[in-house]
PDB file of N, CA and C in Angstrom:
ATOM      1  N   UNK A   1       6.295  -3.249  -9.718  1.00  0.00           N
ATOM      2  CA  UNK A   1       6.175  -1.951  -9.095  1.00  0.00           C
ATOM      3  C   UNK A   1       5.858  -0.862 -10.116  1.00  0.00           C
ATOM      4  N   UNK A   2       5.920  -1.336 -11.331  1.00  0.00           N
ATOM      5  CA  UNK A   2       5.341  -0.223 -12.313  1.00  0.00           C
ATOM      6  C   UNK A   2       4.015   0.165 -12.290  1.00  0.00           C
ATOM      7  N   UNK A   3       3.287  -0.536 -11.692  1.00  0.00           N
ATOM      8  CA  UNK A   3       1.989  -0.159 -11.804  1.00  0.00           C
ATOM      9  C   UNK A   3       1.697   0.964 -10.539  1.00  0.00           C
ATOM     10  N   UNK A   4       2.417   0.530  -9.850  1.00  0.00           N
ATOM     11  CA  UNK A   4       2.203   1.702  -8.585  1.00  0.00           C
ATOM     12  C   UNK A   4       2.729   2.879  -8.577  1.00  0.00           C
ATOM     13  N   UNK A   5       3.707   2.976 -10.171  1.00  0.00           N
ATOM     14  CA  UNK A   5       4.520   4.584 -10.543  1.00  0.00           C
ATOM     15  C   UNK A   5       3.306   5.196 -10.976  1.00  0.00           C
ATOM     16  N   UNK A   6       2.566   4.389 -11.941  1.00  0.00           N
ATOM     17  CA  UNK A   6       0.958   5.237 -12.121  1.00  0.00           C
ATOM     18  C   UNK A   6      -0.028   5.579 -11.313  1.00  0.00           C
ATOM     19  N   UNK A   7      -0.066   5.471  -9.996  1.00  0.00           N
ATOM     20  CA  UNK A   7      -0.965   5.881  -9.086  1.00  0.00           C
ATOM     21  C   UNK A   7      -0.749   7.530  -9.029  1.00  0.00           C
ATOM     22  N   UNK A   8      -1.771   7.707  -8.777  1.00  0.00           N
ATOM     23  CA  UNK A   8      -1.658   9.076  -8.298  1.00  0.00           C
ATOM     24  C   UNK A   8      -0.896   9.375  -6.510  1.00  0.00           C
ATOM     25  N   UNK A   9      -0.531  10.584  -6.650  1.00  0.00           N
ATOM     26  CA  UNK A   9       0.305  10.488  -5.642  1.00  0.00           C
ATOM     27  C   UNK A   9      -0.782  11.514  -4.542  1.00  0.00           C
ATOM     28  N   UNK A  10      -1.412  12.257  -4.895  1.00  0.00           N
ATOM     29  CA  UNK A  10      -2.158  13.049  -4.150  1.00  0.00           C
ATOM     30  C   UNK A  10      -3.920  12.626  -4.066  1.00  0.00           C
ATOM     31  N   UNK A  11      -4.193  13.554  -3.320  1.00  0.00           N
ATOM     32  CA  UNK A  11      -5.830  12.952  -3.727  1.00  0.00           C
ATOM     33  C   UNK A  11      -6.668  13.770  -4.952  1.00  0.00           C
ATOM     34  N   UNK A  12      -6.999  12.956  -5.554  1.00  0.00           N
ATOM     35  CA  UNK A  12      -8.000  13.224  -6.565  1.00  0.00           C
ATOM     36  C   UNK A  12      -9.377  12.543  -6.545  1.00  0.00           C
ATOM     37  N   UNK A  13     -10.402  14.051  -6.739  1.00  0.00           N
ATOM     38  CA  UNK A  13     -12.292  13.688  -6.476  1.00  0.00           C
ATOM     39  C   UNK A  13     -12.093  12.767  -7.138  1.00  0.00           C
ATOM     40  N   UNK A  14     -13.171  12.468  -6.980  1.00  0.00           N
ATOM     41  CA  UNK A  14     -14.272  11.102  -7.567  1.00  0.00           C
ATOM     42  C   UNK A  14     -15.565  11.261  -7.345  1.00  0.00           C
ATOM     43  N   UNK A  15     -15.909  10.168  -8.413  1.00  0.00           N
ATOM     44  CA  UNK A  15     -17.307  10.671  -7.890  1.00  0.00           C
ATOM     45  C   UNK A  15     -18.310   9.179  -8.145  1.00  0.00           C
ATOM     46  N   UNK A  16     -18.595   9.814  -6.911  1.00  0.00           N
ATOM     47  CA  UNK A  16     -19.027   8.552  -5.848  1.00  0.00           C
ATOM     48  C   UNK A  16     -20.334   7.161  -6.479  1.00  0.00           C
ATOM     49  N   UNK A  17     -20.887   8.264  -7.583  1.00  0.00           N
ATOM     50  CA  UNK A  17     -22.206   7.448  -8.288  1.00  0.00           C
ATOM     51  C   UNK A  17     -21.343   6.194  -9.467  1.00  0.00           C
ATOM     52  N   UNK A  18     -20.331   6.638  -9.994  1.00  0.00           N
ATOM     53  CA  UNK A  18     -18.983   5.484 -10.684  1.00  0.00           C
ATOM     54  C   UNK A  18     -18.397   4.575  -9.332  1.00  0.00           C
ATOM     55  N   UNK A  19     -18.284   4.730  -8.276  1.00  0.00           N
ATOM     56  CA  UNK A  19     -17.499   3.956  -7.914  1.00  0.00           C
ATOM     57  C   UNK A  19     -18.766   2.934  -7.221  1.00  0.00           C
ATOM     58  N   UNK A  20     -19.906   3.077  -6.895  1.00  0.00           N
ATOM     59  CA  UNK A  20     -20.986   2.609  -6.258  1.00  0.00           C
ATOM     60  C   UNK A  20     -21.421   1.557  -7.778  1.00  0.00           C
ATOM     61  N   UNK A  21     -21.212   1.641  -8.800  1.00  0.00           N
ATOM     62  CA  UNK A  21     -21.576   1.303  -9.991  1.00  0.00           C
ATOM     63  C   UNK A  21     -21.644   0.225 -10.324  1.00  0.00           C
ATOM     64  N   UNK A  22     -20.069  -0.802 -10.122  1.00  0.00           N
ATOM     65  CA  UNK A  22     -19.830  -2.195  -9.766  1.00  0.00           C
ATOM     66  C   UNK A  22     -20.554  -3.042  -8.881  1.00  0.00           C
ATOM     67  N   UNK A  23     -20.826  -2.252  -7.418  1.00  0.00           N
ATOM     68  CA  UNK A  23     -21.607  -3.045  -6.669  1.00  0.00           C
ATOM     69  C   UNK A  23     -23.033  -2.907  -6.124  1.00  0.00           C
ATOM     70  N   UNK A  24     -22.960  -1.591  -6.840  1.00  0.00           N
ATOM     71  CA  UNK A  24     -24.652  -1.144  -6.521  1.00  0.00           C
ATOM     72  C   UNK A  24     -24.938  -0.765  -4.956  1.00  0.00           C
ATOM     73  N   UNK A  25     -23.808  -0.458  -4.049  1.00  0.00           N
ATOM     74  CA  UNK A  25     -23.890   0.229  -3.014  1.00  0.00           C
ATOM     75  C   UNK A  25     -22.458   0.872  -2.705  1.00  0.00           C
ATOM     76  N   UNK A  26     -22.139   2.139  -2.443  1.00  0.00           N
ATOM     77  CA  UNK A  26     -20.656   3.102  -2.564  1.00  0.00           C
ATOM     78  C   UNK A  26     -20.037   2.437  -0.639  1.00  0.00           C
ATOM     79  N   UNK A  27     -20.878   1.779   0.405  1.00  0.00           N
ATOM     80  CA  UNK A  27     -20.321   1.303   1.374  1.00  0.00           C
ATOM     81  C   UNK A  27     -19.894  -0.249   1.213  1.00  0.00           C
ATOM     82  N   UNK A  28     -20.320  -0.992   0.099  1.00  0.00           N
ATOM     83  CA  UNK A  28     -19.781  -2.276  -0.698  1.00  0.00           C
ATOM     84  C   UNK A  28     -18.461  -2.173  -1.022  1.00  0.00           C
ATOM     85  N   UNK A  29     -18.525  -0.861  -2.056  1.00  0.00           N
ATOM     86  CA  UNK A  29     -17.435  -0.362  -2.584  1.00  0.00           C
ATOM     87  C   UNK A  29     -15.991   0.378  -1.783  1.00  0.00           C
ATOM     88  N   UNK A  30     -16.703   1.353  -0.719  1.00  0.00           N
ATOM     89  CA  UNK A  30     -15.699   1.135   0.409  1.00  0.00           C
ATOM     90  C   UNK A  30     -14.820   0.395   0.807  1.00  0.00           C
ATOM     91  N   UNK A  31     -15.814  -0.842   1.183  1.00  0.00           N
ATOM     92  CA  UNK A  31     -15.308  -1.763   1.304  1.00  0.00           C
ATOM     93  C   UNK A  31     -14.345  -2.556   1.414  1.00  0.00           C
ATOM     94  N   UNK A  32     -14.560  -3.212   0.125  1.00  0.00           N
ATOM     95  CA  UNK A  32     -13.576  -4.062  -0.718  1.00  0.00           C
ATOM     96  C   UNK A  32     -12.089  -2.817  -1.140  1.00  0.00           C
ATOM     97  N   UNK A  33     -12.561  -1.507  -1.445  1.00  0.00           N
ATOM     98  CA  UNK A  33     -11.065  -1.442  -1.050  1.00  0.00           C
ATOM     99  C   UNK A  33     -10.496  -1.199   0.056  1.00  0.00           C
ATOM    100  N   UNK A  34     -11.141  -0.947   1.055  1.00  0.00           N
ATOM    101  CA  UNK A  34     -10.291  -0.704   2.461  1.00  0.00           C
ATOM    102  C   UNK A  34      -9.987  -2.044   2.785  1.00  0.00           C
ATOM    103  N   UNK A  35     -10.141  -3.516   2.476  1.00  0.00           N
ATOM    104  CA  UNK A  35      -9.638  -4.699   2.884  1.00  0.00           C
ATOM    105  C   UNK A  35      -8.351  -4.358   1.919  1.00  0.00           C
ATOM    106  N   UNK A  36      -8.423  -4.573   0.453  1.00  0.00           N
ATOM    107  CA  UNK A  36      -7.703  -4.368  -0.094  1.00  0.00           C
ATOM    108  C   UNK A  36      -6.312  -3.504  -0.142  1.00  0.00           C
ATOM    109  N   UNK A  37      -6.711  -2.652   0.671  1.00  0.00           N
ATOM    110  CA  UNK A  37      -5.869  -1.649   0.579  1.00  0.00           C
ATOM    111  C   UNK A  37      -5.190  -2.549   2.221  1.00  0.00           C
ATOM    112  N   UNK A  38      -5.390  -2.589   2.771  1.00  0.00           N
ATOM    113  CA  UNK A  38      -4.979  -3.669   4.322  1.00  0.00           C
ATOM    114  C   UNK A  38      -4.568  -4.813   3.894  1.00  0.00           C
ATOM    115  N   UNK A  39      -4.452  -5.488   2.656  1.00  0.00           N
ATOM    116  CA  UNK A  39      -3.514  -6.595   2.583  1.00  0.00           C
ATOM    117  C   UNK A  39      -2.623  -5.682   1.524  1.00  0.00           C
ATOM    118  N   UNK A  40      -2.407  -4.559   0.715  1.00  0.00           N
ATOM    119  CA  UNK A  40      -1.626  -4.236  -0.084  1.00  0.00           C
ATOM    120  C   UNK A  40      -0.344  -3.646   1.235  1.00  0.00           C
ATOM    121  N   UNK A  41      -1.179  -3.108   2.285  1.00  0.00           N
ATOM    122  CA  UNK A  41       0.402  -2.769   3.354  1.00  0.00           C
ATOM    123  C   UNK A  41       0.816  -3.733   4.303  1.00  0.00           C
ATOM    124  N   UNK A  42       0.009  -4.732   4.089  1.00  0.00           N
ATOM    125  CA  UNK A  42       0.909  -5.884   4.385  1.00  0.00           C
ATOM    126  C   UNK A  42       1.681  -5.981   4.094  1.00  0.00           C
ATOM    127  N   UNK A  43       1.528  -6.366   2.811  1.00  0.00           N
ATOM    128  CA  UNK A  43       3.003  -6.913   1.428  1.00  0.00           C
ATOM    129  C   UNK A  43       3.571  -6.126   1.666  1.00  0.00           C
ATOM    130  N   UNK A  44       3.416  -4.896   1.957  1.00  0.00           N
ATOM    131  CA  UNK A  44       4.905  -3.513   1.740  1.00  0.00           C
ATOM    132  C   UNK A  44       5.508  -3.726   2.787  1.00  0.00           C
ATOM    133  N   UNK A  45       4.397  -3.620   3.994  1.00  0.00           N
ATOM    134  CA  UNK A  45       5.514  -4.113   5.222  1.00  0.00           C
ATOM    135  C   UNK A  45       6.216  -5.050   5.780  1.00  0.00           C
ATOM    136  N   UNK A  46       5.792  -6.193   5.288  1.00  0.00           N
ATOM    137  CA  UNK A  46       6.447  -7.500   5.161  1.00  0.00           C
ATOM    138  C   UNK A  46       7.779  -7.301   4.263  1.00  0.00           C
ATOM    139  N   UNK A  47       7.178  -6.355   2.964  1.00  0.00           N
ATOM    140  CA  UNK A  47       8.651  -6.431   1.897  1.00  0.00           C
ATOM    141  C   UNK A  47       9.702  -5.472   2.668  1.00  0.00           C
ATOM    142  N   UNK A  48       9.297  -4.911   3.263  1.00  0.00           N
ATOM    143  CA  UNK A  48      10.227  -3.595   3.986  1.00  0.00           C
ATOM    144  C   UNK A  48      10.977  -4.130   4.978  1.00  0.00           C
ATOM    145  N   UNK A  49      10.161  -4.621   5.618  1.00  0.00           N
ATOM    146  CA  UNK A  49      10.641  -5.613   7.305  1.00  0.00           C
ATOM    147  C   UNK A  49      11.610  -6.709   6.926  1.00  0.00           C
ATOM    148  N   UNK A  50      11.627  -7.399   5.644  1.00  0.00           N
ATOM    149  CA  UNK A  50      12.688  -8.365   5.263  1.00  0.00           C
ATOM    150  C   UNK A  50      13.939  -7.771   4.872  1.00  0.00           C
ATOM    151  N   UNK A  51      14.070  -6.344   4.445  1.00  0.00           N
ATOM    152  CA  UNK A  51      14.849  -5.812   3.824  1.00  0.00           C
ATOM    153  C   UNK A  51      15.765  -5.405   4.835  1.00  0.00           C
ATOM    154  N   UNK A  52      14.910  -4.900   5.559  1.00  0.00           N
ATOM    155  CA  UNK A  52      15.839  -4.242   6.682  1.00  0.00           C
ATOM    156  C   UNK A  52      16.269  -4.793   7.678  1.00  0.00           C
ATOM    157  N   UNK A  53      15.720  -6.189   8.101  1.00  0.00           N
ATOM    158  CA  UNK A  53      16.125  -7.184   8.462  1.00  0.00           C
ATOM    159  C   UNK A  53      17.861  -7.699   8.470  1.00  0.00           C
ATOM    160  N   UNK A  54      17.902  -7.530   6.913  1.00  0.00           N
ATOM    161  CA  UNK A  54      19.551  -7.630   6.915  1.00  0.00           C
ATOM    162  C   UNK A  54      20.279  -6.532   7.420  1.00  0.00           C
ATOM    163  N   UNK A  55      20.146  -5.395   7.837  1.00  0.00           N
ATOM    164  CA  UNK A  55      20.926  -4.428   8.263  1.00  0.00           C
ATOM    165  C   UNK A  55      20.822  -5.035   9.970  1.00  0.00           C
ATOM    166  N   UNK A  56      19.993  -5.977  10.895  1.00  0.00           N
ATOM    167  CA  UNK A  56      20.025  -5.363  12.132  1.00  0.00           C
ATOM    168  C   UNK A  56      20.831  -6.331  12.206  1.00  0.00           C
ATOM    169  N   UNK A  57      21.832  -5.652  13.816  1.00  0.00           N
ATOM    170  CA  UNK A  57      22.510  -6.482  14.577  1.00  0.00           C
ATOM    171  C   UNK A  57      22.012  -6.585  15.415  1.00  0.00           C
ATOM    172  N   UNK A  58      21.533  -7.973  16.430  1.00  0.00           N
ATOM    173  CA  UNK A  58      21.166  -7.849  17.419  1.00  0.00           C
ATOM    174  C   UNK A  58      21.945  -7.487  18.891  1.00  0.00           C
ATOM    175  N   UNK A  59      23.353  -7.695  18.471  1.00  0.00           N
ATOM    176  CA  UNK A  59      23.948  -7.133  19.533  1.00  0.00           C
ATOM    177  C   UNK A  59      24.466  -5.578  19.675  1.00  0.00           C
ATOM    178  N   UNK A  60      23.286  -4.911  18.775  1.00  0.00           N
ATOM    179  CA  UNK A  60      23.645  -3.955  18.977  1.00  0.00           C
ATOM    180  C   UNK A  60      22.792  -2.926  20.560  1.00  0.00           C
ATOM    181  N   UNK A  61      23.839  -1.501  21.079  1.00  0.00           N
ATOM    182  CA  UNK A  61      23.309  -1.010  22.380  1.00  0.00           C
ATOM    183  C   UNK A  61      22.933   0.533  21.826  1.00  0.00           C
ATOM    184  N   UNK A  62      22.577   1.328  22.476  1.00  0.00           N
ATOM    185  CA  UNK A  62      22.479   2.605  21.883  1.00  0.00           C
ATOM    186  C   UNK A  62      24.166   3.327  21.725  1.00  0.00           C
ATOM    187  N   UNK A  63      24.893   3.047  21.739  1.00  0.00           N
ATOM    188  CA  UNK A  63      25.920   3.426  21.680  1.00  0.00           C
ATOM    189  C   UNK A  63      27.079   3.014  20.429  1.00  0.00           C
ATOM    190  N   UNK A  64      26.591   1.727  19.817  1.00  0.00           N
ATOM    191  CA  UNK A  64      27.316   1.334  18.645  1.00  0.00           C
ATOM    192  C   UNK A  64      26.370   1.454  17.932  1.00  0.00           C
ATOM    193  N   UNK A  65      24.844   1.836  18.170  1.00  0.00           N
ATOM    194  CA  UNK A  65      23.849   1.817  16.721  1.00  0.00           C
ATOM    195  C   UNK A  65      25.010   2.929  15.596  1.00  0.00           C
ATOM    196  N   UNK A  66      24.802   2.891  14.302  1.00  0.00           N
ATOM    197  CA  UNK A  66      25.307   3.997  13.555  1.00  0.00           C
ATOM    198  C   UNK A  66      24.438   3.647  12.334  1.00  0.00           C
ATOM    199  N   UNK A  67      24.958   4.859  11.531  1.00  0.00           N
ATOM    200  CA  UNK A  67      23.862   5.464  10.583  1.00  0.00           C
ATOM    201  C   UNK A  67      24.395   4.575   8.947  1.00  0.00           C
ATOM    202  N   UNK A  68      23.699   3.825   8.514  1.00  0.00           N
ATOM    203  CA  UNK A  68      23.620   2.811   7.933  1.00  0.00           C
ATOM    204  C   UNK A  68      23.058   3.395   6.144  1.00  0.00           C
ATOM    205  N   UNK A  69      23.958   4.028   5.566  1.00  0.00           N
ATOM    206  CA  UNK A  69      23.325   4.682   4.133  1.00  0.00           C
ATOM    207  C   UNK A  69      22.470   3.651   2.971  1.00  0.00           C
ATOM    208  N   UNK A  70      22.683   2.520   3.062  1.00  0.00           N
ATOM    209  CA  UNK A  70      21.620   1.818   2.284  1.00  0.00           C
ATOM    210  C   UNK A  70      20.350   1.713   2.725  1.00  0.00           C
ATOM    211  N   UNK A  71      20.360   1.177   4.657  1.00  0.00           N
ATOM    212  CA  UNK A  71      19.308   1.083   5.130  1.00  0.00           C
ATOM    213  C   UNK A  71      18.062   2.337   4.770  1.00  0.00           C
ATOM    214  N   UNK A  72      18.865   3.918   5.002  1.00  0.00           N
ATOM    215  CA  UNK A  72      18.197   4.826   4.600  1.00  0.00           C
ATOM    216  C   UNK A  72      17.327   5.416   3.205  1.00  0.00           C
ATOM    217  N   UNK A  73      18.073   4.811   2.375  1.00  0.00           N
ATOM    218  CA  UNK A  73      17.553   4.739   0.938  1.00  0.00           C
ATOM    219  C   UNK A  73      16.947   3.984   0.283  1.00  0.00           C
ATOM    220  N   UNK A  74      16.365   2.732   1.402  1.00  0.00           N
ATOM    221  CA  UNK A  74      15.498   1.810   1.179  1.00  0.00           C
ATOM    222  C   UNK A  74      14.383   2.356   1.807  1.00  0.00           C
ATOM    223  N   UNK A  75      14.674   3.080   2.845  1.00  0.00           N
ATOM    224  CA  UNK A  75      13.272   3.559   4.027  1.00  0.00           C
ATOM    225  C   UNK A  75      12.986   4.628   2.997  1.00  0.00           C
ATOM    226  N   UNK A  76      13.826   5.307   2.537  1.00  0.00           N
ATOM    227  CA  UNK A  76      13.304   6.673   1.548  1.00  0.00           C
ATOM    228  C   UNK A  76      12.417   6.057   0.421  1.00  0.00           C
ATOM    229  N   UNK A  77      12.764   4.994  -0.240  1.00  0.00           N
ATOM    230  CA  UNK A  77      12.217   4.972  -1.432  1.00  0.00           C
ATOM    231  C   UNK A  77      10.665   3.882  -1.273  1.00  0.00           C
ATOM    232  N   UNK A  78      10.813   3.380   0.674  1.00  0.00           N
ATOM    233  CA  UNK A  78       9.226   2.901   0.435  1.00  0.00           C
ATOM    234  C   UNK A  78       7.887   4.457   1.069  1.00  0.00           C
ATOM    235  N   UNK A  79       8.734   4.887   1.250  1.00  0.00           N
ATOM    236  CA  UNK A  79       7.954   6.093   2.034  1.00  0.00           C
ATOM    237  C   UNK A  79       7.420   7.075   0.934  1.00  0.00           C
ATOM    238  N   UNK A  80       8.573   7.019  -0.431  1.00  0.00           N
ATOM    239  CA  UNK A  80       7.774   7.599  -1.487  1.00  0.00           C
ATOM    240  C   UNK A  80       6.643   6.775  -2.210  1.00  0.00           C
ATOM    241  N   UNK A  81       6.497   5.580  -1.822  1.00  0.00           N
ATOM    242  CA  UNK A  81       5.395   4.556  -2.730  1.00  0.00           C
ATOM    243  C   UNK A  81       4.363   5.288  -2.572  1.00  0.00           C
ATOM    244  N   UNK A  82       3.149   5.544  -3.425  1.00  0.00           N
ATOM    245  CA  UNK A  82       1.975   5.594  -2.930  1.00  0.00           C
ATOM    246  C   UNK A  82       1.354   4.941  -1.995  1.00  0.00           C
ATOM    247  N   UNK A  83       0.251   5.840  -1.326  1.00  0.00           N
ATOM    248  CA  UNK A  83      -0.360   4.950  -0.116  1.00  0.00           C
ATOM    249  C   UNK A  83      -1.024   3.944  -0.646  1.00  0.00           C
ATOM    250  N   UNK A  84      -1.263   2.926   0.378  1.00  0.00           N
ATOM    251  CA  UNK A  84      -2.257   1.694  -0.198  1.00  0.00           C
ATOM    252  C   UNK A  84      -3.528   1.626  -0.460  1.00  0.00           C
ATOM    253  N   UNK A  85      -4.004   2.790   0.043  1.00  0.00           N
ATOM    254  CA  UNK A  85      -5.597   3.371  -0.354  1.00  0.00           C
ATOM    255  C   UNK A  85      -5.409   3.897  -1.287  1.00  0.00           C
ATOM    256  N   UNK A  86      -5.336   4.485  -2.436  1.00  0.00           N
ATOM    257  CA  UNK A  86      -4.599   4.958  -3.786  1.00  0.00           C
ATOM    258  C   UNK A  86      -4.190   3.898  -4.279  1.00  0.00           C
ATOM    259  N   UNK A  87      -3.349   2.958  -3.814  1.00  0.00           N
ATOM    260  CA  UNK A  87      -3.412   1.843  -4.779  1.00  0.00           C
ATOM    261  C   UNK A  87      -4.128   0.743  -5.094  1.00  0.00           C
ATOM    262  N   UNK A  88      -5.110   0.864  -3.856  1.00  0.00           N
ATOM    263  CA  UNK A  88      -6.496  -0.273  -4.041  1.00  0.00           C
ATOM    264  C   UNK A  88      -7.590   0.351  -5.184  1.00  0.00           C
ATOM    265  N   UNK A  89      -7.541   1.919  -4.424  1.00  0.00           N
ATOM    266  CA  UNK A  89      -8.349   2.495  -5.168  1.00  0.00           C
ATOM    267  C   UNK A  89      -8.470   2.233  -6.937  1.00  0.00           C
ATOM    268  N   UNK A  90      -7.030   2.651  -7.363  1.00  0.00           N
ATOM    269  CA  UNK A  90      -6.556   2.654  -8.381  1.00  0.00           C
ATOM    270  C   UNK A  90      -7.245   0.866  -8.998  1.00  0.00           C
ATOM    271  N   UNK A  91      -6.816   0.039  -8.152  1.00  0.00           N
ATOM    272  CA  UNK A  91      -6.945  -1.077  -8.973  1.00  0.00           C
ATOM    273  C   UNK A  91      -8.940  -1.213  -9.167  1.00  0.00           C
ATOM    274  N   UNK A  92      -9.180  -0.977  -7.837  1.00  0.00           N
ATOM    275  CA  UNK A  92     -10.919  -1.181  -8.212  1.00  0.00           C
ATOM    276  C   UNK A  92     -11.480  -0.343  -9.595  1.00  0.00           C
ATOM    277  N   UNK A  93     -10.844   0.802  -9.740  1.00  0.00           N
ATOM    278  CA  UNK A  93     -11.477   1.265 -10.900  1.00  0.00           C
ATOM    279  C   UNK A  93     -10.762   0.778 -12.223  1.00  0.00           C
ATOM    280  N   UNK A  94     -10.032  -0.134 -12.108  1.00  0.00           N
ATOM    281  CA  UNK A  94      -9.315  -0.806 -13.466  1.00  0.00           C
ATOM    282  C   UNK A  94      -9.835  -2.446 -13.301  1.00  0.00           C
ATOM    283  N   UNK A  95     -10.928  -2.682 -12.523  1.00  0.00           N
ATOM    284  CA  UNK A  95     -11.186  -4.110 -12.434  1.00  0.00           C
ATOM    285  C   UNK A  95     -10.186  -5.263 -12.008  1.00  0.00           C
ATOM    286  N   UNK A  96      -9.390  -4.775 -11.352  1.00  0.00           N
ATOM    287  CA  UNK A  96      -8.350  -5.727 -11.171  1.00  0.00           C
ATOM    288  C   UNK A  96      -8.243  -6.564  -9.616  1.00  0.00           C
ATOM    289  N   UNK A  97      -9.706  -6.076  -9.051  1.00  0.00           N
ATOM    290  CA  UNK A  97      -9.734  -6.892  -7.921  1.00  0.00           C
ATOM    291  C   UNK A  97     -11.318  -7.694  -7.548  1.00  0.00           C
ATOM    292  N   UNK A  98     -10.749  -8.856  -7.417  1.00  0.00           N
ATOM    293  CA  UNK A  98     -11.591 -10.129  -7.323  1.00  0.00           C
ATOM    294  C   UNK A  98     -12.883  -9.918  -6.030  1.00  0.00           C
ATOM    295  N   UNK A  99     -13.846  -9.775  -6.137  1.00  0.00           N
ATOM    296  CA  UNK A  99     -14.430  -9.838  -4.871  1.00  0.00           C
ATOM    297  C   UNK A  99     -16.087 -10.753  -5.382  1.00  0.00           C
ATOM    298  N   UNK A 100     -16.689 -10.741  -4.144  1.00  0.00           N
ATOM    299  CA  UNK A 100     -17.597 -11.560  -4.268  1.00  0.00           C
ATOM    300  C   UNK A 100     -18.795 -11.279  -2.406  1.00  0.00           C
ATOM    301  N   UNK A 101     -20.106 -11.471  -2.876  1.00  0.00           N
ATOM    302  CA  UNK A 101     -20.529 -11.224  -1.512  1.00  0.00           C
ATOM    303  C   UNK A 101     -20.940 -12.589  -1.228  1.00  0.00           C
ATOM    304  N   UNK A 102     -21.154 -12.444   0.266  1.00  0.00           N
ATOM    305  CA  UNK A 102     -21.172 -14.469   0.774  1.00  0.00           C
ATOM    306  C   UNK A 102     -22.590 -14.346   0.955  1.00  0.00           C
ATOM    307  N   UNK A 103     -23.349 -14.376  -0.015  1.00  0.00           N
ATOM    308  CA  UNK A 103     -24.675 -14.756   0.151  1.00  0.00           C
ATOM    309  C   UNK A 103     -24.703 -16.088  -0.412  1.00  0.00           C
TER     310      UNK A 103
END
């Protein structure tokens, strides 16, 4: 998860003639990170959904739900992650993602 403390947290330009550069078209480049970025919130939500998993009861009704302080500070601290578009992003311009066209 250290690598995702270095993402940027807001949006920052770019510019578009560098990121088109690798594949020689900027809707290539799109692309591969918008898949990318769609299996990176997988993993988060899969990692999130297991976590919190241990907090549910299933016999619970609206009337015994109660307010659960770990559960909350796990939801806090994935909600601060960077988004997964920022972190695909991030990796395409550090070469760190594998792609290939099916010709």
């Amino acid at each position: 998860m250290d690598k995702k403390n270095q993402v940027p947290v807001n949006t920052v330009t770019r510019n578009l003639s560098e990121f088109a550069a690798p594949t020689g078209n900027i809707y290539e480049t799109v692309m591969i990170i918008a898949k990318r970025s769609n299996q990176i919130a997988s993993d988060v939500k899969q990692e999130l959904s297991k976590k919190l998993e241990e907090f549910s009861n299933y016999a619970d009704t609206l009337e015994e739900t109660f307010e659960n302080r770990e559960q909350i500070e796990i939801s806090k601290y994935y909600e601060k992650l960077p988004k997964p578009t920022l972190v695909a992003t991030k990796e395409f311009q550090d070469g760190e993602i594998f792609y290939r066209k099916a010709e």
